[in-house]
Protein backbone atom coordinates (compact mmCIF):
# COMPACT_ATOMS: atom_id res chain seq x y z
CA UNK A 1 -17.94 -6.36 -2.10
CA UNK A 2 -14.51 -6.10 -4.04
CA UNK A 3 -14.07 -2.39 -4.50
CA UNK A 4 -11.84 -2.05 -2.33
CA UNK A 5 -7.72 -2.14 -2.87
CA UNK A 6 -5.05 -2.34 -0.46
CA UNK A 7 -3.16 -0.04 -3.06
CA UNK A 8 -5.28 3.45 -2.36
CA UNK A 9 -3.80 3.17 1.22
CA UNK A 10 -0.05 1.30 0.65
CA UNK A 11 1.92 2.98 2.83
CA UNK A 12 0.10 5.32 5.33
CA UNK A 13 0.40 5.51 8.61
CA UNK A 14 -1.52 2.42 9.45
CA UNK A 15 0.58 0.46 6.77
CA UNK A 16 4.01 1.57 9.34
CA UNK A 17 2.47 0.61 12.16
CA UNK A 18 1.05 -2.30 10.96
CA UNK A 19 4.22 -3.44 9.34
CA UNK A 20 6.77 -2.38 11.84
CA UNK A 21 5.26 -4.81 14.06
CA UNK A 22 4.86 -7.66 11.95
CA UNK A 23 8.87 -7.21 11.46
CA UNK A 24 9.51 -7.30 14.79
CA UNK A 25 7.61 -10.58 14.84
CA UNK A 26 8.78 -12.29 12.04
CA UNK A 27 12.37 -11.31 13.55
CA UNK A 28 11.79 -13.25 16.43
CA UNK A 29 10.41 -16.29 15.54
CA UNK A 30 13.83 -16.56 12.99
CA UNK A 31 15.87 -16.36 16.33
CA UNK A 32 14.79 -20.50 16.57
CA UNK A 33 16.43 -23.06 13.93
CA UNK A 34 12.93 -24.80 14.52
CA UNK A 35 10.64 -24.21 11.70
CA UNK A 36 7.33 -21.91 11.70
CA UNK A 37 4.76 -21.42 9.54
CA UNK A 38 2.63 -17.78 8.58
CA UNK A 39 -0.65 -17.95 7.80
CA UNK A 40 -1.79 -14.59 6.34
CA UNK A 41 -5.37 -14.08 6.14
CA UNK A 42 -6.13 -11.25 3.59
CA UNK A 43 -2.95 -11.27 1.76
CA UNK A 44 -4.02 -8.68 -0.97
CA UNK A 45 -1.78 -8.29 -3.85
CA UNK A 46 1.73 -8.62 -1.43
CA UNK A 47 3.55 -5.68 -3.23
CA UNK A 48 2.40 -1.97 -4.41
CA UNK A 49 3.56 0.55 -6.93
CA UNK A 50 3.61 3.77 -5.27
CA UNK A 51 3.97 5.84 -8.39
CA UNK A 52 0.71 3.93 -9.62
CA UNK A 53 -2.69 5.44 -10.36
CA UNK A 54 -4.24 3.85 -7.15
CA UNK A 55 -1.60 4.29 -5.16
CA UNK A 56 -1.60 8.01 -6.15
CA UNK A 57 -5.50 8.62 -5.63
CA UNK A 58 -5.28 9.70 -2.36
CA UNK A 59 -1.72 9.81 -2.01
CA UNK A 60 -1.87 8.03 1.85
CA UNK A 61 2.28 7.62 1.59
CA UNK A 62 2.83 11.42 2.14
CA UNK A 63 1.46 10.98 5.48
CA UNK A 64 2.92 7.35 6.56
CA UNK A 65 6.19 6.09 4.48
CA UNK A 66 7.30 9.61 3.57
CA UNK A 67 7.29 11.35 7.06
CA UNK A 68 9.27 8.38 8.74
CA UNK A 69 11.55 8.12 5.63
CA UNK A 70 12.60 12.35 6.80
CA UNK A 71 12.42 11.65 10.47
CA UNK A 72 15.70 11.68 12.29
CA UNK A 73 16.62 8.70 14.80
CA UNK A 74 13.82 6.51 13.74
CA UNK A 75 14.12 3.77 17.00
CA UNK A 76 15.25 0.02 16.34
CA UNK A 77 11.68 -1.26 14.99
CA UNK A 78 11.43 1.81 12.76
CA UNK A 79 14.70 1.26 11.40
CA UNK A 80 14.46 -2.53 10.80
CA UNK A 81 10.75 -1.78 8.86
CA UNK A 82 13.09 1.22 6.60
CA UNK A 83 15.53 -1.42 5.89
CA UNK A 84 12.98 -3.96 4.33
CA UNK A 85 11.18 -0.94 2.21
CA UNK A 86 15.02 -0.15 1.35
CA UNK A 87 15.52 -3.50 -0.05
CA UNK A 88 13.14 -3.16 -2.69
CA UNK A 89 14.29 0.34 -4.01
CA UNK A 90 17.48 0.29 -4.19
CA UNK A 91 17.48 3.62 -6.00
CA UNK A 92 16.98 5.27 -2.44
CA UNK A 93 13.47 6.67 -3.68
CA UNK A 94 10.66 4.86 -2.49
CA UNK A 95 8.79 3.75 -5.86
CA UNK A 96 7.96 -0.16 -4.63
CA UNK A 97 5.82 -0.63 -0.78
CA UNK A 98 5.84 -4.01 0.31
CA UNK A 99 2.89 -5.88 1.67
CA UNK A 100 2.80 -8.60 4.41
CA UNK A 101 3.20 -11.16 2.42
CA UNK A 102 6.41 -9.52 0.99
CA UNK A 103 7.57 -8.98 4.28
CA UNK A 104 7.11 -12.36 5.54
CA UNK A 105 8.49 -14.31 2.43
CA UNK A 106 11.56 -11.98 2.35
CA UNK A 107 12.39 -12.99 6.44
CA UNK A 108 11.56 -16.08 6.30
CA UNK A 109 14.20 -19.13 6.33
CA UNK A 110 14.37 -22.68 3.84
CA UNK A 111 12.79 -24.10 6.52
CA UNK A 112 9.65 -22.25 6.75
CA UNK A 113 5.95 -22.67 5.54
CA UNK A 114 3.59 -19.46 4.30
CA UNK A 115 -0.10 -19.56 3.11
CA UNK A 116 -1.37 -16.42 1.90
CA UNK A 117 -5.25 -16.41 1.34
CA UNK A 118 -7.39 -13.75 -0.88
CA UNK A 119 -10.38 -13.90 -2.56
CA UNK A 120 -10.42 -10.72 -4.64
CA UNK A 121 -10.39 -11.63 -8.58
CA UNK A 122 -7.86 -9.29 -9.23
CA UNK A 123 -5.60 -9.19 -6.33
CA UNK A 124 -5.19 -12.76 -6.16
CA UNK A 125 -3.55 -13.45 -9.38
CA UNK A 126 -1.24 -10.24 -8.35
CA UNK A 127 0.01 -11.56 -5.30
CA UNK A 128 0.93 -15.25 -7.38
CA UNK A 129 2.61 -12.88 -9.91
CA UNK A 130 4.28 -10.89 -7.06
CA UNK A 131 5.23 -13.81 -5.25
CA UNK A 132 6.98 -15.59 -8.45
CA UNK A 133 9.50 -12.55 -8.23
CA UNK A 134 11.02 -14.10 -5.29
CA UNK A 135 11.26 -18.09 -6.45
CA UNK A 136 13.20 -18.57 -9.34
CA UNK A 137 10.76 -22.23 -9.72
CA UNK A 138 7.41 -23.31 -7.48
CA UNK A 139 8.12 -23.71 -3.89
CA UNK A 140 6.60 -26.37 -2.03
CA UNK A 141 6.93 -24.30 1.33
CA UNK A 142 4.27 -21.31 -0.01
CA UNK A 143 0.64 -22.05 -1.12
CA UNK A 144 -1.70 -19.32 -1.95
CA UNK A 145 -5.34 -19.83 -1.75
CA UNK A 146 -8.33 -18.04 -3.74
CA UNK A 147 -10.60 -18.73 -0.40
CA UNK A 148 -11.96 -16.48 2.46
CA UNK A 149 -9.42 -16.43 4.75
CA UNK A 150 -11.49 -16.37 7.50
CA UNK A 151 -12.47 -19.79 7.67
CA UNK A 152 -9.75 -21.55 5.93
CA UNK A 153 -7.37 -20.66 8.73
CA UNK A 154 -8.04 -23.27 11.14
CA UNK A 155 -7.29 -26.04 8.93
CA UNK A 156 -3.66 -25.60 9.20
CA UNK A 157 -3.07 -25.23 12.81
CA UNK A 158 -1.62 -26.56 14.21
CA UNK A 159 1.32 -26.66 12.16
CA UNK A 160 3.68 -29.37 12.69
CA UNK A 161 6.76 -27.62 14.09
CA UNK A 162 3.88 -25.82 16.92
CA UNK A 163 5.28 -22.79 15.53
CA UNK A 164 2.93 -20.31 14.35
CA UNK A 165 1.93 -16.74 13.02
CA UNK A 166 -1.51 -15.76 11.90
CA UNK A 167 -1.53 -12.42 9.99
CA UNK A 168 -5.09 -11.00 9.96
CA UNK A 169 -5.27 -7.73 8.04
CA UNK A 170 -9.37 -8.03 6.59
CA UNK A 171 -10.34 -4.49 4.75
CA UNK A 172 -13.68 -4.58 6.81
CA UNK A 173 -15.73 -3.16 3.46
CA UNK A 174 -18.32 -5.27 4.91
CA UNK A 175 -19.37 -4.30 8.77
CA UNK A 176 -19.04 -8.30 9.17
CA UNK A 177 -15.56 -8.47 8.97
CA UNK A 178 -15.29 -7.63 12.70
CA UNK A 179 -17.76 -10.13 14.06
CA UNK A 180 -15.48 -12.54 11.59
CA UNK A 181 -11.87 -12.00 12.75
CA UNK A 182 -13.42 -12.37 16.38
CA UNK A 183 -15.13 -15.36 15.43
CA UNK A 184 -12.04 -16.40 13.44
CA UNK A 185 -9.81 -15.90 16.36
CA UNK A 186 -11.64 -17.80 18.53
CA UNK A 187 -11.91 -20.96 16.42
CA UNK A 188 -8.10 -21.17 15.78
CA UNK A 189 -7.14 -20.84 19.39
CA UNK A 190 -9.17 -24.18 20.47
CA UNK A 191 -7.00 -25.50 17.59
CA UNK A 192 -3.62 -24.37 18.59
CA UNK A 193 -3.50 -21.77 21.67
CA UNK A 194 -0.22 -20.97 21.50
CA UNK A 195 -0.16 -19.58 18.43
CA UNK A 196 0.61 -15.67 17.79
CA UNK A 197 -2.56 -14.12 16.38
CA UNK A 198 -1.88 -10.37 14.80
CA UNK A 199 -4.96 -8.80 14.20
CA UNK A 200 -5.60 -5.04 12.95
CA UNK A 201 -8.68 -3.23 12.66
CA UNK A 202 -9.25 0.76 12.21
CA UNK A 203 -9.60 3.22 14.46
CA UNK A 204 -13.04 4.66 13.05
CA UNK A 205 -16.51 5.92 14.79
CA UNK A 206 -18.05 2.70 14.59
CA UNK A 207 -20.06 0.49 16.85
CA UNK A 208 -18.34 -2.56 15.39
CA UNK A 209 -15.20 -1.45 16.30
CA UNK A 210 -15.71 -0.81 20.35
CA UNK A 211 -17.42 -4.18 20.47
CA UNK A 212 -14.66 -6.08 18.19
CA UNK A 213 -12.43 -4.04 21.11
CA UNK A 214 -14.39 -5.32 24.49
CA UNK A 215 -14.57 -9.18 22.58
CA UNK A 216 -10.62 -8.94 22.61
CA UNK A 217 -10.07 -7.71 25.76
CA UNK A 218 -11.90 -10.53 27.44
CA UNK A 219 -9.88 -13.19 25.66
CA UNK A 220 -8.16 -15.25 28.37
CA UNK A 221 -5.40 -15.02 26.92
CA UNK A 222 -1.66 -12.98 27.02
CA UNK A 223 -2.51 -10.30 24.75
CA UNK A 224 -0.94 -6.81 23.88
CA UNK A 225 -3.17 -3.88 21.94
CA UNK A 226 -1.01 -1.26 20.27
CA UNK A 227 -2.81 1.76 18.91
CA UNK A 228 -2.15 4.99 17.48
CA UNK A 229 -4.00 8.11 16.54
CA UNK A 230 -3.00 10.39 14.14
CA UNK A 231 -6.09 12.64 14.46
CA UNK A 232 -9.33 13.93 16.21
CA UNK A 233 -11.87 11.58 14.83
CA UNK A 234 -13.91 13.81 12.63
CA UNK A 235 -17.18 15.56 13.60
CA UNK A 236 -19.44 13.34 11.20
CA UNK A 237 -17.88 10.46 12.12
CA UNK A 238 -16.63 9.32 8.84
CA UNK A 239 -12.46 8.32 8.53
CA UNK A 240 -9.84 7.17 9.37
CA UNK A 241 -8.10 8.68 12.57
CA UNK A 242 -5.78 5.71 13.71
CA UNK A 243 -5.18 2.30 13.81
CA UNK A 244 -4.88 -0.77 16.21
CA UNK A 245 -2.57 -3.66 16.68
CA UNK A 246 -4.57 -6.79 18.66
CA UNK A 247 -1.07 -9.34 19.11
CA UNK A 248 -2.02 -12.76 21.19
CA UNK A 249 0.48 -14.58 22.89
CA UNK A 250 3.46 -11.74 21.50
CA UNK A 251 7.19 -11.91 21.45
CA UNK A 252 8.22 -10.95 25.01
CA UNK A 253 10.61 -8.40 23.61
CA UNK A 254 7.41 -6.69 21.61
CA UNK A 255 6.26 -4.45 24.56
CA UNK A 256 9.20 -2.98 25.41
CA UNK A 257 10.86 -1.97 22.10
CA UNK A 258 6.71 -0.47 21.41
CA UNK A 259 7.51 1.69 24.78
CA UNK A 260 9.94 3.31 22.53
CA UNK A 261 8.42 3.29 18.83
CA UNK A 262 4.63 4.89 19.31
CA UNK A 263 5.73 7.80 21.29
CA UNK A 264 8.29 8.07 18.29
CA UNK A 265 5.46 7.35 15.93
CA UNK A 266 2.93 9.85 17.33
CA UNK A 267 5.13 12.52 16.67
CA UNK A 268 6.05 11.92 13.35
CA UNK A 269 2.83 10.96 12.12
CA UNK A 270 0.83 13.58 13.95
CA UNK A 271 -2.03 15.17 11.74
CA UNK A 272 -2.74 18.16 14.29
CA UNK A 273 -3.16 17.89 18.19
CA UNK A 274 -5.31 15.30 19.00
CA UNK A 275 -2.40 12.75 17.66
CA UNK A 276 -1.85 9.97 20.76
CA UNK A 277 -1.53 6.39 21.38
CA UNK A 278 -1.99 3.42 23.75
CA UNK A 279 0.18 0.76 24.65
CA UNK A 280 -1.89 -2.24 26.66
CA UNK A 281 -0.73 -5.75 28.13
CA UNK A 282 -2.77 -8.37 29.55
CA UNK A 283 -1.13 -11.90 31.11
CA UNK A 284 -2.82 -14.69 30.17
């Protein structure tokens, strides 16, 4: 159940869409004084060594981070997600990845509330350890919780300021996990409907994943799906070609500045031919 680590795949090509995004977000929900809180469901460790053993396994980076760090005239969300990986290596060389977590502690304001949830024995302690490195003492404003994420997310929303961001980023090890962040999903929104739900899943040949895909689509709610493959899906059907971004109720400036970024993105990240990617809205 816990073999798997966030830190074999820190920084591929998922990892930049995934996280270029969640900028973008996080951006515009600081545009408000008012306060918001993030609610990140499978927080994993928050930060990543890329010159670590797991990170170097399979080496992912060389075909995410690294391409877009040698691309010229990354657009606007590219560049914002380069600046934050900037920020932690300072050096110029990309040694340090950040997670969500990272990301969203490092844009948010004083006024802000996070709760990071993950139940791995190993990772969890990480991500308090990672997290300490930006508080200089305990801060009331970020809890971390050793509990499925899954089902403790309802029980803050909705926050008080009806400001909200759920970040739901499950490794789906388990085939469950996508009858989970559906089910998930659909819990939190009779508790607070107007909250923005991020939700990615892999683009892999499985059952799960088209009917995790038709669940979403029906949701009757304002929804925009962001996907990108890198590959052709391989002839036995096993890994990883691409990757999908399921936002509910996104920024209104999300769509268009995406209009720009994936055909950016295919390019750059494109592992032969086949590389493509879909950009779809639905008004609630």
């Amino acid at each position: 159940m816990f073999s798997y680590r966030h830190a074999f795949h820190a920084g591929n090509h998922a990892d930049v869409l995934k996280h270029a995004i969640y900028l973008h977000i996080l951006d515009y929900y600081g545009r408000k004084e008012a306060p918001y809180t993030v609610i990140d469901t499978h927080a994993g460790a928050g930060l990543y060594d890329l010159d670590g053993e797991w990170a170097q396994t399979k080496g992912e980076c060389e075909q995410g981070l690294d391409l877009v760090i040698e691309a010229e005239r990354p657009p606007p969300m590219i560049a914002r997600y380069l600046e934050a990986v900037a920020e932690l290596n300072p050096d110029g060389n990309a040694h340090y990845y950040p997670g969500s977590p990272w990301l969203a502690l490092t844009s948010m304001r004083a006024q802000d509330s996070f709760h990071g949830f993950e139940l791995h024995p190993t990772e969890f302690p990480a991500l308090n350890q990672n997290i300490s490195q930006l508080f200089a003492r305990p801060n009331r404003r970020v809890k971390t919780h050793n509990d499925d994420g899954f089902h403790g997310t309802s029980r803050f929303l909705p926050p008080v300021s009806r400001r909200g961001i759920v970040m739901m980023d499950p490794s789906y090890e388990a085939k469950s996990d996508y009858k989970k962040a559906i089910d998930s999903i659909e819990a939190a929104l009779k508790r607070f409907a107007q909250c923005c739900f991020i939700l990615w899943y892999p683009l892999v040949q499985r059952q799960e994943v088209k009917n995790l895909q038709r669940q979403l689509e029906k949701l009757q709610v304002s929804w925009l799906q962001a996907s990108l493959q890198v590959k052709e899906p391989s002839s036995d059907g096993f890994g990883l070609h691409g990757s999908s971004m399921f936002i509910i109720n996104p920024p209104w400036t999300l769509a268009t500045e995406l209009k720009t970024t994936l055909p950016w993105l295919k390019t750059t990240l494109a592992q032969d031919d086949k590389a493509t990617f879909r950009l779809k809205e639905h008004q609630g």
